[in-house]
C-alpha atoms as a PDB file:
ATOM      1  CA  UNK A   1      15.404 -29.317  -9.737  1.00  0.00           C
ATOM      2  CA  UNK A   2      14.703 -31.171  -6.527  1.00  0.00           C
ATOM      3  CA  UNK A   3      13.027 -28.913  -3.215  1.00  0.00           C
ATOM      4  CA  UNK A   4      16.164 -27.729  -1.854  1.00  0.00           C
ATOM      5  CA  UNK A   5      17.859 -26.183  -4.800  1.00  0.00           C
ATOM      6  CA  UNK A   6      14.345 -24.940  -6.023  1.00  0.00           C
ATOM      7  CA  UNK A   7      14.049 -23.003  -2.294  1.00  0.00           C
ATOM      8  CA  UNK A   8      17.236 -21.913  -2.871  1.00  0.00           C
ATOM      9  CA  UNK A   9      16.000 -20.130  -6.027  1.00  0.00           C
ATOM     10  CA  UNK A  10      13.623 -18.799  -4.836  1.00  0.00           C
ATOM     11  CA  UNK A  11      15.392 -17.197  -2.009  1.00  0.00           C
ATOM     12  CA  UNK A  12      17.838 -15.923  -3.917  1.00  0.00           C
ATOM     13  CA  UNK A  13      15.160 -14.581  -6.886  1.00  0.00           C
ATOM     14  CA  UNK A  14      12.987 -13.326  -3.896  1.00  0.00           C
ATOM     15  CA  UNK A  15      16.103 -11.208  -2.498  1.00  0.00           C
ATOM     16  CA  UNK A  16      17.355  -9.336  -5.891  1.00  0.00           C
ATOM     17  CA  UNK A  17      13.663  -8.145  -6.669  1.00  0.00           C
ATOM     18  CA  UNK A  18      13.127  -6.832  -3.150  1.00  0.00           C
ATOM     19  CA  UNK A  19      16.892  -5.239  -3.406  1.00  0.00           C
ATOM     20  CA  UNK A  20      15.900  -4.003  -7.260  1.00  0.00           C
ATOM     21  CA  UNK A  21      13.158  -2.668  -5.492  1.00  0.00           C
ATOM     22  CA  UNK A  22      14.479  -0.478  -2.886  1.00  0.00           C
ATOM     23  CA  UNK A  23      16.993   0.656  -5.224  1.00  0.00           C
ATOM     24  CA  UNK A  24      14.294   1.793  -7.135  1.00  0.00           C
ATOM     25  CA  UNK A  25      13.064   3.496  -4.025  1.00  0.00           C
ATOM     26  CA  UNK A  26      16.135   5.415  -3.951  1.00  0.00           C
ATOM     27  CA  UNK A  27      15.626   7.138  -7.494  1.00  0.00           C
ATOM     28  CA  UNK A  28      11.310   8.326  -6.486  1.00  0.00           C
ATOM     29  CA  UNK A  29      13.088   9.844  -3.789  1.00  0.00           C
ATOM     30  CA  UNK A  30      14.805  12.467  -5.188  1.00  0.00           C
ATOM     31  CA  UNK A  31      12.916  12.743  -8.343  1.00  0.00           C
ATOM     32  CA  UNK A  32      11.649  16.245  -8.917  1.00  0.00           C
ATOM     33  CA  UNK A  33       7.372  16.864  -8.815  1.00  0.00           C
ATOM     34  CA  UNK A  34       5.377  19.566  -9.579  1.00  0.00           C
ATOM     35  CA  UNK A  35       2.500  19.004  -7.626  1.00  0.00           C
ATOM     36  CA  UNK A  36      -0.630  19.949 -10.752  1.00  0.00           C
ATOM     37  CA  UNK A  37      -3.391  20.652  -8.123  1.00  0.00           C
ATOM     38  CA  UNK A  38      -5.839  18.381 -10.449  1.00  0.00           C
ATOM     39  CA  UNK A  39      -8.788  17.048  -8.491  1.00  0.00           C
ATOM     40  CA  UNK A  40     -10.444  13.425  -8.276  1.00  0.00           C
ATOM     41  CA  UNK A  41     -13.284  11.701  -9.889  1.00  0.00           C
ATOM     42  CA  UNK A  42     -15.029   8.414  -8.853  1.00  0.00           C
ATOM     43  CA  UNK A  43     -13.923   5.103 -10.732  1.00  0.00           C
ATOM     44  CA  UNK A  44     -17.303   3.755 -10.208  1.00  0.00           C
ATOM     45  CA  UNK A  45     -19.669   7.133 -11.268  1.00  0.00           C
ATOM     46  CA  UNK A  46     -17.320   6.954 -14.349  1.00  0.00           C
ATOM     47  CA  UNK A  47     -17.207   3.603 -15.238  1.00  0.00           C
ATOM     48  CA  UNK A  48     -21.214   3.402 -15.050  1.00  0.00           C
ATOM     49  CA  UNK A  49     -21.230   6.467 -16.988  1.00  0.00           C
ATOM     50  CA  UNK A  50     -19.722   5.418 -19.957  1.00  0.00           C
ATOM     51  CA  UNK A  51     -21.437   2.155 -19.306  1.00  0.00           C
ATOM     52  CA  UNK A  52     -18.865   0.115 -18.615  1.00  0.00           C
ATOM     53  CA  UNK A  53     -19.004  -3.006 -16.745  1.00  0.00           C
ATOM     54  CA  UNK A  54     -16.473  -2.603 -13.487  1.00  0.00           C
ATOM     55  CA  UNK A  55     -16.192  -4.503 -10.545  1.00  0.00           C
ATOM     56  CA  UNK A  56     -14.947  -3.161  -7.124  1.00  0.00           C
ATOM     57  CA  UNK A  57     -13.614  -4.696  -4.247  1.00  0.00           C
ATOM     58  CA  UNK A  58     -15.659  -4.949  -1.320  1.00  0.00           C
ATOM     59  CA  UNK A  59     -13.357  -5.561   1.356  1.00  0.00           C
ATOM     60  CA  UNK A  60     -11.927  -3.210   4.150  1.00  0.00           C
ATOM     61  CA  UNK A  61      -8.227  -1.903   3.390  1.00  0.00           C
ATOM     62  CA  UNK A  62      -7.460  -1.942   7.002  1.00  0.00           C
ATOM     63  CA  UNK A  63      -9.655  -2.208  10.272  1.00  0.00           C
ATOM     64  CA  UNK A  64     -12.644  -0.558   9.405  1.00  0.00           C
ATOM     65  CA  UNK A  65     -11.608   1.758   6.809  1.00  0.00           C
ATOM     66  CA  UNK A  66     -13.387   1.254   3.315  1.00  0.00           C
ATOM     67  CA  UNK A  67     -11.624   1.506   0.066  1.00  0.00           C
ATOM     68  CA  UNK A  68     -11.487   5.149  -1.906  1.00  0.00           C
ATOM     69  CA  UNK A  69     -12.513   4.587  -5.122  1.00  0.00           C
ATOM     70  CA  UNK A  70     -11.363   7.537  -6.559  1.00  0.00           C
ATOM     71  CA  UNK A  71      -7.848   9.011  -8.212  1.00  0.00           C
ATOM     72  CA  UNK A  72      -7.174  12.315 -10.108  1.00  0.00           C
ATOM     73  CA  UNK A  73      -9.965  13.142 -12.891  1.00  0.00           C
ATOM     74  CA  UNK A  74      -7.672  12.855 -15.782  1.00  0.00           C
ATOM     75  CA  UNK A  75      -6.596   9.272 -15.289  1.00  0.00           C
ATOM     76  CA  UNK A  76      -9.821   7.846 -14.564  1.00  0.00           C
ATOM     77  CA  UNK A  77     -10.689   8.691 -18.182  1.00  0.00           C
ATOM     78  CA  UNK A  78      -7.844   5.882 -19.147  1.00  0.00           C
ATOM     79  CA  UNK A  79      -9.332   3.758 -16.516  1.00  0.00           C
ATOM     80  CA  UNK A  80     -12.707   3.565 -17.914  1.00  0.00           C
ATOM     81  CA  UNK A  81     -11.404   3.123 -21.490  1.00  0.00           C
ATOM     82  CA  UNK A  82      -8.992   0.285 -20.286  1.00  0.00           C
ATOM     83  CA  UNK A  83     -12.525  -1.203 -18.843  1.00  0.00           C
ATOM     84  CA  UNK A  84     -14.336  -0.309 -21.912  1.00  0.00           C
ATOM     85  CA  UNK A  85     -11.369  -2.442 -23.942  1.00  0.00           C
ATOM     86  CA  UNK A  86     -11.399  -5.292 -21.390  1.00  0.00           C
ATOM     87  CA  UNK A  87     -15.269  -5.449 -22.041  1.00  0.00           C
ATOM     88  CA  UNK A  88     -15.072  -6.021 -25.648  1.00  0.00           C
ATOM     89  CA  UNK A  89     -12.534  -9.141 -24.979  1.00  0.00           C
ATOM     90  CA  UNK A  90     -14.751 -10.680 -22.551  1.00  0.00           C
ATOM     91  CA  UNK A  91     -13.722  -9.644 -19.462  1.00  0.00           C
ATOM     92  CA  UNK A  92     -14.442  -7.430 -16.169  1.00  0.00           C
ATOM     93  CA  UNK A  93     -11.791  -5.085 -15.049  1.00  0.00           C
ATOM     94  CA  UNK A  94     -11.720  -4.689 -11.273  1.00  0.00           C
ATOM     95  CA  UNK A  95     -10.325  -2.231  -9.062  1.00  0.00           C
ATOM     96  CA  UNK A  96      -8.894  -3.607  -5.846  1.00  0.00           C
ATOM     97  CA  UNK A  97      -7.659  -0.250  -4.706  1.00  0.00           C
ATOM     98  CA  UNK A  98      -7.658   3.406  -5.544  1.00  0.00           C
ATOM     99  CA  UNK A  99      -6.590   6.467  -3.712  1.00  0.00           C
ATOM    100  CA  UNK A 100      -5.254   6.231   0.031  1.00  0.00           C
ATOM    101  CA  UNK A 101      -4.458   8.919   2.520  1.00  0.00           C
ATOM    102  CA  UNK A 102      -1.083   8.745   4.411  1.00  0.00           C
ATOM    103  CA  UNK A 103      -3.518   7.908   7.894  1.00  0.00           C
ATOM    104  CA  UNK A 104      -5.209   4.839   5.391  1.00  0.00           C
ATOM    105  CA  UNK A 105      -1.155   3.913   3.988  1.00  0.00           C
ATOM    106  CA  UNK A 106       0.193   4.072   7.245  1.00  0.00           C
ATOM    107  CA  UNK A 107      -2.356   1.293   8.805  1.00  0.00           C
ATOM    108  CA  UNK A 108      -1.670  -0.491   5.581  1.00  0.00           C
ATOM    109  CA  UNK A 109       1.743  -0.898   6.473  1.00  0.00           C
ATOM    110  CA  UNK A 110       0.873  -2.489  10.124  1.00  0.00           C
ATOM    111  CA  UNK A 111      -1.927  -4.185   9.385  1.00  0.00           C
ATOM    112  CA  UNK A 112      -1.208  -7.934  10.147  1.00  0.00           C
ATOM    113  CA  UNK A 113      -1.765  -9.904   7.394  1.00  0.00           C
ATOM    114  CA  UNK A 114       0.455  -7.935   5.457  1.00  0.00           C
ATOM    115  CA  UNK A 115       3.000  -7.029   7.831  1.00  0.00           C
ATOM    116  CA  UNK A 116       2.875 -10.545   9.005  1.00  0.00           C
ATOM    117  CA  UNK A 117       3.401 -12.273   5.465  1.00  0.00           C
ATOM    118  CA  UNK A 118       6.773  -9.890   4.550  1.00  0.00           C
ATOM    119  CA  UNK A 119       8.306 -10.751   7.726  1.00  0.00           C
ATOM    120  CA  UNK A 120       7.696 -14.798   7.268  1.00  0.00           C
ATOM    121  CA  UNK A 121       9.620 -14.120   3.892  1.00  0.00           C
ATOM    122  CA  UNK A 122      12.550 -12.128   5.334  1.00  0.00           C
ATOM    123  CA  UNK A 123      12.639 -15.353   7.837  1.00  0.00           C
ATOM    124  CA  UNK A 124      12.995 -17.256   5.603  1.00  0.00           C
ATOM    125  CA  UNK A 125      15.096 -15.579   3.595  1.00  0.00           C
ATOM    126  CA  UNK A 126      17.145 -15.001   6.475  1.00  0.00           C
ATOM    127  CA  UNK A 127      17.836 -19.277   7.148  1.00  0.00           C
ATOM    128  CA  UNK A 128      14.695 -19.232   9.565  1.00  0.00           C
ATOM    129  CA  UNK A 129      15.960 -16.874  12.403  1.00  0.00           C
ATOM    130  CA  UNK A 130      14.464 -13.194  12.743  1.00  0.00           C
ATOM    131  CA  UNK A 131      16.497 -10.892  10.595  1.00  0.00           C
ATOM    132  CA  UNK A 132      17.742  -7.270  11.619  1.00  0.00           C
ATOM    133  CA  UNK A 133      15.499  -4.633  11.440  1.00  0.00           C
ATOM    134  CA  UNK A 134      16.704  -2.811   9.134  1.00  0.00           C
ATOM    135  CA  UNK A 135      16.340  -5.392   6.201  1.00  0.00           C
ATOM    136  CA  UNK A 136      12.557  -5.745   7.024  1.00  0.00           C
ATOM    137  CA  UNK A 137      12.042  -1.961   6.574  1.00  0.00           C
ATOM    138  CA  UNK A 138      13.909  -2.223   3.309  1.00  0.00           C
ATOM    139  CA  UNK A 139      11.762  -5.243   2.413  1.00  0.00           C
ATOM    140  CA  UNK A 140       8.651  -3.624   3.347  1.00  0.00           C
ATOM    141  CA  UNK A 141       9.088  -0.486   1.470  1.00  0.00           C
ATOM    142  CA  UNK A 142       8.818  -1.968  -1.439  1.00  0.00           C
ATOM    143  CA  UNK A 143       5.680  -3.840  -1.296  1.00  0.00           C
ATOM    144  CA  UNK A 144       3.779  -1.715   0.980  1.00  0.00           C
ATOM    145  CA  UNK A 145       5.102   2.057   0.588  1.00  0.00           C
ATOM    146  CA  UNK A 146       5.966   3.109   3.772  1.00  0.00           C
ATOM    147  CA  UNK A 147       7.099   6.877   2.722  1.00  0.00           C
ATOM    148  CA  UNK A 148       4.348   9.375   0.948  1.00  0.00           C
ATOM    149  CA  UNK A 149       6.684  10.080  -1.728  1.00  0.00           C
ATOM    150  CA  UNK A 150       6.984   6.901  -3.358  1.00  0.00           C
ATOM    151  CA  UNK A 151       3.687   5.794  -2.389  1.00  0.00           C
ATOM    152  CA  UNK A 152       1.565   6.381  -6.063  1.00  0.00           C
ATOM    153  CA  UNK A 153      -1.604   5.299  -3.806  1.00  0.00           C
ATOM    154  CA  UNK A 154      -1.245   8.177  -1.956  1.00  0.00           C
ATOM    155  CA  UNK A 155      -0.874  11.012  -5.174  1.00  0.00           C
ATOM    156  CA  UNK A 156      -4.118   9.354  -6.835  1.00  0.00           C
ATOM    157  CA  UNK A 157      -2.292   7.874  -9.806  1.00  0.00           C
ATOM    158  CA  UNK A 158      -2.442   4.280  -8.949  1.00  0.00           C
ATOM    159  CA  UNK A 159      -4.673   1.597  -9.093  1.00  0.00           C
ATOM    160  CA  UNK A 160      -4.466  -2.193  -8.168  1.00  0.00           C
ATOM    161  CA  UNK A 161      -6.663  -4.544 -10.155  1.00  0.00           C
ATOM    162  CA  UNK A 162      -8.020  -8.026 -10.718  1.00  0.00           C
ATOM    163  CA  UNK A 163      -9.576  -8.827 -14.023  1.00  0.00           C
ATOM    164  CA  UNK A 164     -12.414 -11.607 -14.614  1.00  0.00           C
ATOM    165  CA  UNK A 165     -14.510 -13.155 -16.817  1.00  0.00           C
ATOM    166  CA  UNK A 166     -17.330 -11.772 -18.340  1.00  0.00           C
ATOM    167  CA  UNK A 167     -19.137 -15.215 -19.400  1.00  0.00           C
ATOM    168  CA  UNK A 168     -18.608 -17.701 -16.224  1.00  0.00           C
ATOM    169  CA  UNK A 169     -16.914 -14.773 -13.604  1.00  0.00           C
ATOM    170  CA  UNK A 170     -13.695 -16.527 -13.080  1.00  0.00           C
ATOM    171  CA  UNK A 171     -10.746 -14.666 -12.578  1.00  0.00           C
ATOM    172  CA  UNK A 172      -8.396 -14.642 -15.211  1.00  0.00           C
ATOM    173  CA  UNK A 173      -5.904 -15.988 -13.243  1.00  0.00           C
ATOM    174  CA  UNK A 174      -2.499 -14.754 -13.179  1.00  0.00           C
ATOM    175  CA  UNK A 175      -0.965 -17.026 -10.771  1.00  0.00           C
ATOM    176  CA  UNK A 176      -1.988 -15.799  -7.372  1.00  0.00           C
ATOM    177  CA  UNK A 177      -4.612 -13.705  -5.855  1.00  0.00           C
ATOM    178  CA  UNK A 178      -4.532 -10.383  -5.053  1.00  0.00           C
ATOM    179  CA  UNK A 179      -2.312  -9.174  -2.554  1.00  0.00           C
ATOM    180  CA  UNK A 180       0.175 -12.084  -3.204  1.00  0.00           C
ATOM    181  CA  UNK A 181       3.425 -11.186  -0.686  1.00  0.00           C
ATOM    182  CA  UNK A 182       6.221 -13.775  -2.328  1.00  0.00           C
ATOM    183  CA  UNK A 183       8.670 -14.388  -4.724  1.00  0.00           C
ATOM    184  CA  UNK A 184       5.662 -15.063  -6.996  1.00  0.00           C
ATOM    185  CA  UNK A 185       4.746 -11.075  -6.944  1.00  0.00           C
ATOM    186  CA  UNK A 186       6.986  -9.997  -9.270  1.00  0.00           C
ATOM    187  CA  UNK A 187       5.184  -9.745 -12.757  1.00  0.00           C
ATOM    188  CA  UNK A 188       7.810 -11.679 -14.178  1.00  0.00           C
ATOM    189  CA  UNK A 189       8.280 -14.312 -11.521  1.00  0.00           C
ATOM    190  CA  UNK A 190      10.083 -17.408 -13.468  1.00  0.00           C
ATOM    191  CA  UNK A 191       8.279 -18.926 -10.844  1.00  0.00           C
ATOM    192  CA  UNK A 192       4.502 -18.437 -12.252  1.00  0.00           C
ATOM    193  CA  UNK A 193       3.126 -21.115 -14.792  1.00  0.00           C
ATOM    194  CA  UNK A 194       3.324 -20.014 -18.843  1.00  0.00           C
ATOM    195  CA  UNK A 195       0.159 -19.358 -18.826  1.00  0.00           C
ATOM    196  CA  UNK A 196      -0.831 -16.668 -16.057  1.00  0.00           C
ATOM    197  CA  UNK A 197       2.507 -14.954 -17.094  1.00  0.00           C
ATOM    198  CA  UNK A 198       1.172 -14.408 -20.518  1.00  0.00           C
ATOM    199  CA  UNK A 199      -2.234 -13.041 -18.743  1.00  0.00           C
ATOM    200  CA  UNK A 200      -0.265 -11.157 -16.570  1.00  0.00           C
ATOM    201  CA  UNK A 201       1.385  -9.745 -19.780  1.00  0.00           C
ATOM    202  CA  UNK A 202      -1.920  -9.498 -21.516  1.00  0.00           C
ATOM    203  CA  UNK A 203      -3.372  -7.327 -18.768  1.00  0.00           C
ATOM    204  CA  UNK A 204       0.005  -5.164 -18.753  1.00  0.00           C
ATOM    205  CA  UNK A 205      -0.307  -4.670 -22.478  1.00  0.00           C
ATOM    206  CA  UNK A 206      -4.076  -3.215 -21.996  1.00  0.00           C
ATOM    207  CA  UNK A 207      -3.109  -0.879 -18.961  1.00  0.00           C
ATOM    208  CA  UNK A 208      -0.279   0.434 -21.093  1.00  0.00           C
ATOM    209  CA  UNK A 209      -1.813   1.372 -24.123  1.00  0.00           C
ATOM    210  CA  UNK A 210      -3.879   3.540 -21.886  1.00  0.00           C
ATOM    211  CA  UNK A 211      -0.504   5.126 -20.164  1.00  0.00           C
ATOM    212  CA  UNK A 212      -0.297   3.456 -17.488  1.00  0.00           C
ATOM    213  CA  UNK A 213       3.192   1.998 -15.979  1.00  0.00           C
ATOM    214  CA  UNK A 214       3.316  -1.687 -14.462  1.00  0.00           C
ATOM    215  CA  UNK A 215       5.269  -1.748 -10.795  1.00  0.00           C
ATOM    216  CA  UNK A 216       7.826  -4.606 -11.166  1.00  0.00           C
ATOM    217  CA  UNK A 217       7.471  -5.654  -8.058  1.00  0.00           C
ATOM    218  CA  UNK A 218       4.012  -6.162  -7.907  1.00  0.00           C
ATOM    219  CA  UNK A 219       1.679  -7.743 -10.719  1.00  0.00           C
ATOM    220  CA  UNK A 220      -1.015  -5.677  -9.804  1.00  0.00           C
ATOM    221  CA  UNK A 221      -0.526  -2.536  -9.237  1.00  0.00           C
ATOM    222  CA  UNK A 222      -0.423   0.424 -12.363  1.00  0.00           C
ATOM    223  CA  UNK A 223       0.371   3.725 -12.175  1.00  0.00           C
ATOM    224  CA  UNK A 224       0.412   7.320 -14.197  1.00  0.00           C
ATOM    225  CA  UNK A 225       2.164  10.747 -13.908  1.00  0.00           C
ATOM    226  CA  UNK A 226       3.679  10.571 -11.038  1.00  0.00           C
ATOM    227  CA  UNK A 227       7.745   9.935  -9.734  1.00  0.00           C
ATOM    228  CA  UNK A 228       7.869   6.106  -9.872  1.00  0.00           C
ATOM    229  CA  UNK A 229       5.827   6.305 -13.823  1.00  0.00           C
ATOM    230  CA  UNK A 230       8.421   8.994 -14.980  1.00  0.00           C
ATOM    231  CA  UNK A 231      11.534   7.330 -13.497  1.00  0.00           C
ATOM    232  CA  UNK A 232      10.165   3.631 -15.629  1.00  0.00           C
ATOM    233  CA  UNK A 233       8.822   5.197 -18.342  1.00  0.00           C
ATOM    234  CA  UNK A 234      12.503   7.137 -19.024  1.00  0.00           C
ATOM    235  CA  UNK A 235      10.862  10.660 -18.383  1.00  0.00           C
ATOM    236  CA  UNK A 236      13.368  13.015 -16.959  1.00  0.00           C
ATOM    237  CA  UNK A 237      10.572  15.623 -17.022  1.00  0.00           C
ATOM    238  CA  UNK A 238       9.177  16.692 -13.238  1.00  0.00           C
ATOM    239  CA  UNK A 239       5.938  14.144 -12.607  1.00  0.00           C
ATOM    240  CA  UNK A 240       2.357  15.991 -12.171  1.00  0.00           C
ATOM    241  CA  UNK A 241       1.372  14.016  -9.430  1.00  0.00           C
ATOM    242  CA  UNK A 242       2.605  13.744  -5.950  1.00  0.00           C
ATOM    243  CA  UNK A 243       1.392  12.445  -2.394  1.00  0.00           C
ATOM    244  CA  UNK A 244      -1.557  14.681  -1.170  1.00  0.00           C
ATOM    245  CA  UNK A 245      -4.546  15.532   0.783  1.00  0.00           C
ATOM    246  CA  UNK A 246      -7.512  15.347  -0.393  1.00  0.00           C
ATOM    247  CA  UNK A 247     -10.756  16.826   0.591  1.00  0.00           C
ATOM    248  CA  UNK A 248     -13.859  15.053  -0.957  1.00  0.00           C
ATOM    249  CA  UNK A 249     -16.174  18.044   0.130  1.00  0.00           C
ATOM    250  CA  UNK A 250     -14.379  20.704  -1.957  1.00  0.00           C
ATOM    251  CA  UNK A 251     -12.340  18.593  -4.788  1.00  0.00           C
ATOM    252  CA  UNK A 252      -9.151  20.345  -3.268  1.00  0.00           C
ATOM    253  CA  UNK A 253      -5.735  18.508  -3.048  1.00  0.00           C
ATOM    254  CA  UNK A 254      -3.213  19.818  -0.832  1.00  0.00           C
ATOM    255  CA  UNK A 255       0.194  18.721  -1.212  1.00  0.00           C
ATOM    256  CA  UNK A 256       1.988  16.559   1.488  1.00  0.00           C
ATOM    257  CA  UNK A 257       3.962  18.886   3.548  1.00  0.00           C
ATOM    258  CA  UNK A 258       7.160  15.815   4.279  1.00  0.00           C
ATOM    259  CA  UNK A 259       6.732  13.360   1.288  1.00  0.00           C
ATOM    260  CA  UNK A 260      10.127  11.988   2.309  1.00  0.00           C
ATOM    261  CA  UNK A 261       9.203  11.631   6.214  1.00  0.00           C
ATOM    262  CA  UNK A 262       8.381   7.447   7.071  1.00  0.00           C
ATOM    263  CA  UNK A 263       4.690   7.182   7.695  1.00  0.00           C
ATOM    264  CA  UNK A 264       6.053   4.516  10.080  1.00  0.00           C
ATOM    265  CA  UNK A 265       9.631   5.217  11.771  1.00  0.00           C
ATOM    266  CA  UNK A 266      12.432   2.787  12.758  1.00  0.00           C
ATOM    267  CA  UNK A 267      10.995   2.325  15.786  1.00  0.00           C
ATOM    268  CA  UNK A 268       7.261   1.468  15.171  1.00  0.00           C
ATOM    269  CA  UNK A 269       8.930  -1.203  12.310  1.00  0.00           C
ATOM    270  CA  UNK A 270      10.514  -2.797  15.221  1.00  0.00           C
ATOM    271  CA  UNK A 271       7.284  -2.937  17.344  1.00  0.00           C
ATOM    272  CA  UNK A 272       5.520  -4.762  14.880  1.00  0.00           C
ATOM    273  CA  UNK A 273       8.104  -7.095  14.100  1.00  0.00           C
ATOM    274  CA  UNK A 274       7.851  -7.886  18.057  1.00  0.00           C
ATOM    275  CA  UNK A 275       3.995  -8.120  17.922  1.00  0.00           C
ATOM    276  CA  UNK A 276       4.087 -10.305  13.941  1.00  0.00           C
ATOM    277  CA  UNK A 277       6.986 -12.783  15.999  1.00  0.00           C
ATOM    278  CA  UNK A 278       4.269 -13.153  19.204  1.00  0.00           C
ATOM    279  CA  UNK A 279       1.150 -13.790  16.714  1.00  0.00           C
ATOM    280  CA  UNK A 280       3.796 -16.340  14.906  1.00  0.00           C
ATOM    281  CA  UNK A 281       4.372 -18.220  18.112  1.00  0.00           C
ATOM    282  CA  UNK A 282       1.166 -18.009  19.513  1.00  0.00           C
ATOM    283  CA  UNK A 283      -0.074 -19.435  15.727  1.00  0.00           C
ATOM    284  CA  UNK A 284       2.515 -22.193  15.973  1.00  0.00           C
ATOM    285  CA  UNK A 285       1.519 -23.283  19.752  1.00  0.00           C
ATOM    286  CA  UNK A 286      -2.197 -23.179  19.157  1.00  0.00           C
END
């Protein structure tokens, strides 16, 4: 396959997942939730509980805001026995990301990097010219939920992870780092070498066993009992968990008054595409 028909695959590949993807958007939406009221627990006060080797992610989500390790009480049980499992085949579970409030998903969304490396892709997937607004939103949503209900972050059911090591603390590599924003994020990308596909598959096979459901569209991110679980797991049965506040004084949850309301509108989308195409051109003229 010589460079242009291999870009060509890739565009195309790149443009039915993110398509797949909002279509699978469309089903969260409506899917029915009865918010459970269950409260959090920390991933970390667990996981050195049950003595457990974990490793957490020391970087800022966005700005200045650190990382919540936490997510609802029952599910961090199945996180610490995934890590427990991981542990006796030689390796190091680590949690990139656990719960985020709509304020902490909302920066997500417009934080540069991020925003940045989804609109190069729609670019290019749009023959190198800037393409309509309206396909970056749809292209967004999926990788970086821009609407509390389908955002599993944001209900406390989710986690994103990296595994490593335990003898020589390399990663076991599945392709890309963590937060890869390509055609290469799928877990099944044809595009990823045999070999971190079958340790992306590996790593799937562990999460599941413990209930967890892989995202598509991602190869990192797992999540439990919520919309977006029930809808790929094949349960028509309302999900436990959905987008909420959380207060880490009291342990109380609060369900998201407008789960279906953007955390970003239309019209902060197309402000940051204006701000991502000046930090593009002032990148290229540097």
């Amino acid at each position: 396959m010589n460079n242009t028909t291999d870009d060509a695959a890739r565009r195309t590949y790149w443009a039915e997942q993110m398509q797949q993807g909002y279509e699978l958007v469309q089903k969260i939406l409506p899917f029915a939730v009865r918010e459970c009221g269950e409260g959090f627990a920390s991933l970390r006060e667990a996981a050195a509980a049950g003595g457990v080797e974990m490793l957490f992610s020391d970087t800022k989500i966005a700005g200045e805001l650190e990382r919540v390790y936490y997510m609802r009480e029952s599910l961090v049980r199945h996180v610490v026995a995934v890590g427990r499992a991981m542990n006796e085949r030689g390796w190091i579970l680590k949690i990139e990301d656990g719960y985020r409030s709509l304020e902490m998903q909302g920066q997500l969304v417009r934080k540069p990097e991020l925003f940045d490396a989804i609109l190069r892709k729609c670019v290019w997937e749009n023959g190198g010219t800037i393409p309509p607004t309206e396909l970056v939103f749809r292209r967004a949503i999926v990788l970086i939920a821009n609407i509390p209900k389908i955002g599993t972050h944001m209900s406390g059911s989710a986690v994103d992870i990296s595994v490593f090591r335990r003898d020589d603390g390399g990663e076991v590599w599945r392709g890309y780092a963590y937060l890869e924003m390509s055609e290469n994020t799928p877990m099944r990308s044809p595009f990823v070498d045999a070999e971190s596909l079958r340790n992306r598959l590996d790593i799937t096979a562990m999460m599941e066993a413990h209930g967890f459901i892989h995202f598509p569209f991602e190869f990192w991110h797992f999540n439990q009992g919520d919309a977006l679980g029930h809808i790929l797991a094949g349960q028509p049965a309302p999900a436990r968990f959905g987008p909420v506040h959380w207060d880490p004084a009291t342990n109380r949850v609060t369900p998201c008054e407008d789960p279906l309301r953007p955390l970003n509108p239309m019209n902060v989308i197309e402000q940051e595409i204006a701000a991502a195409t000046r930090r593009a051109r002032e990148a290229a003229g540097a």
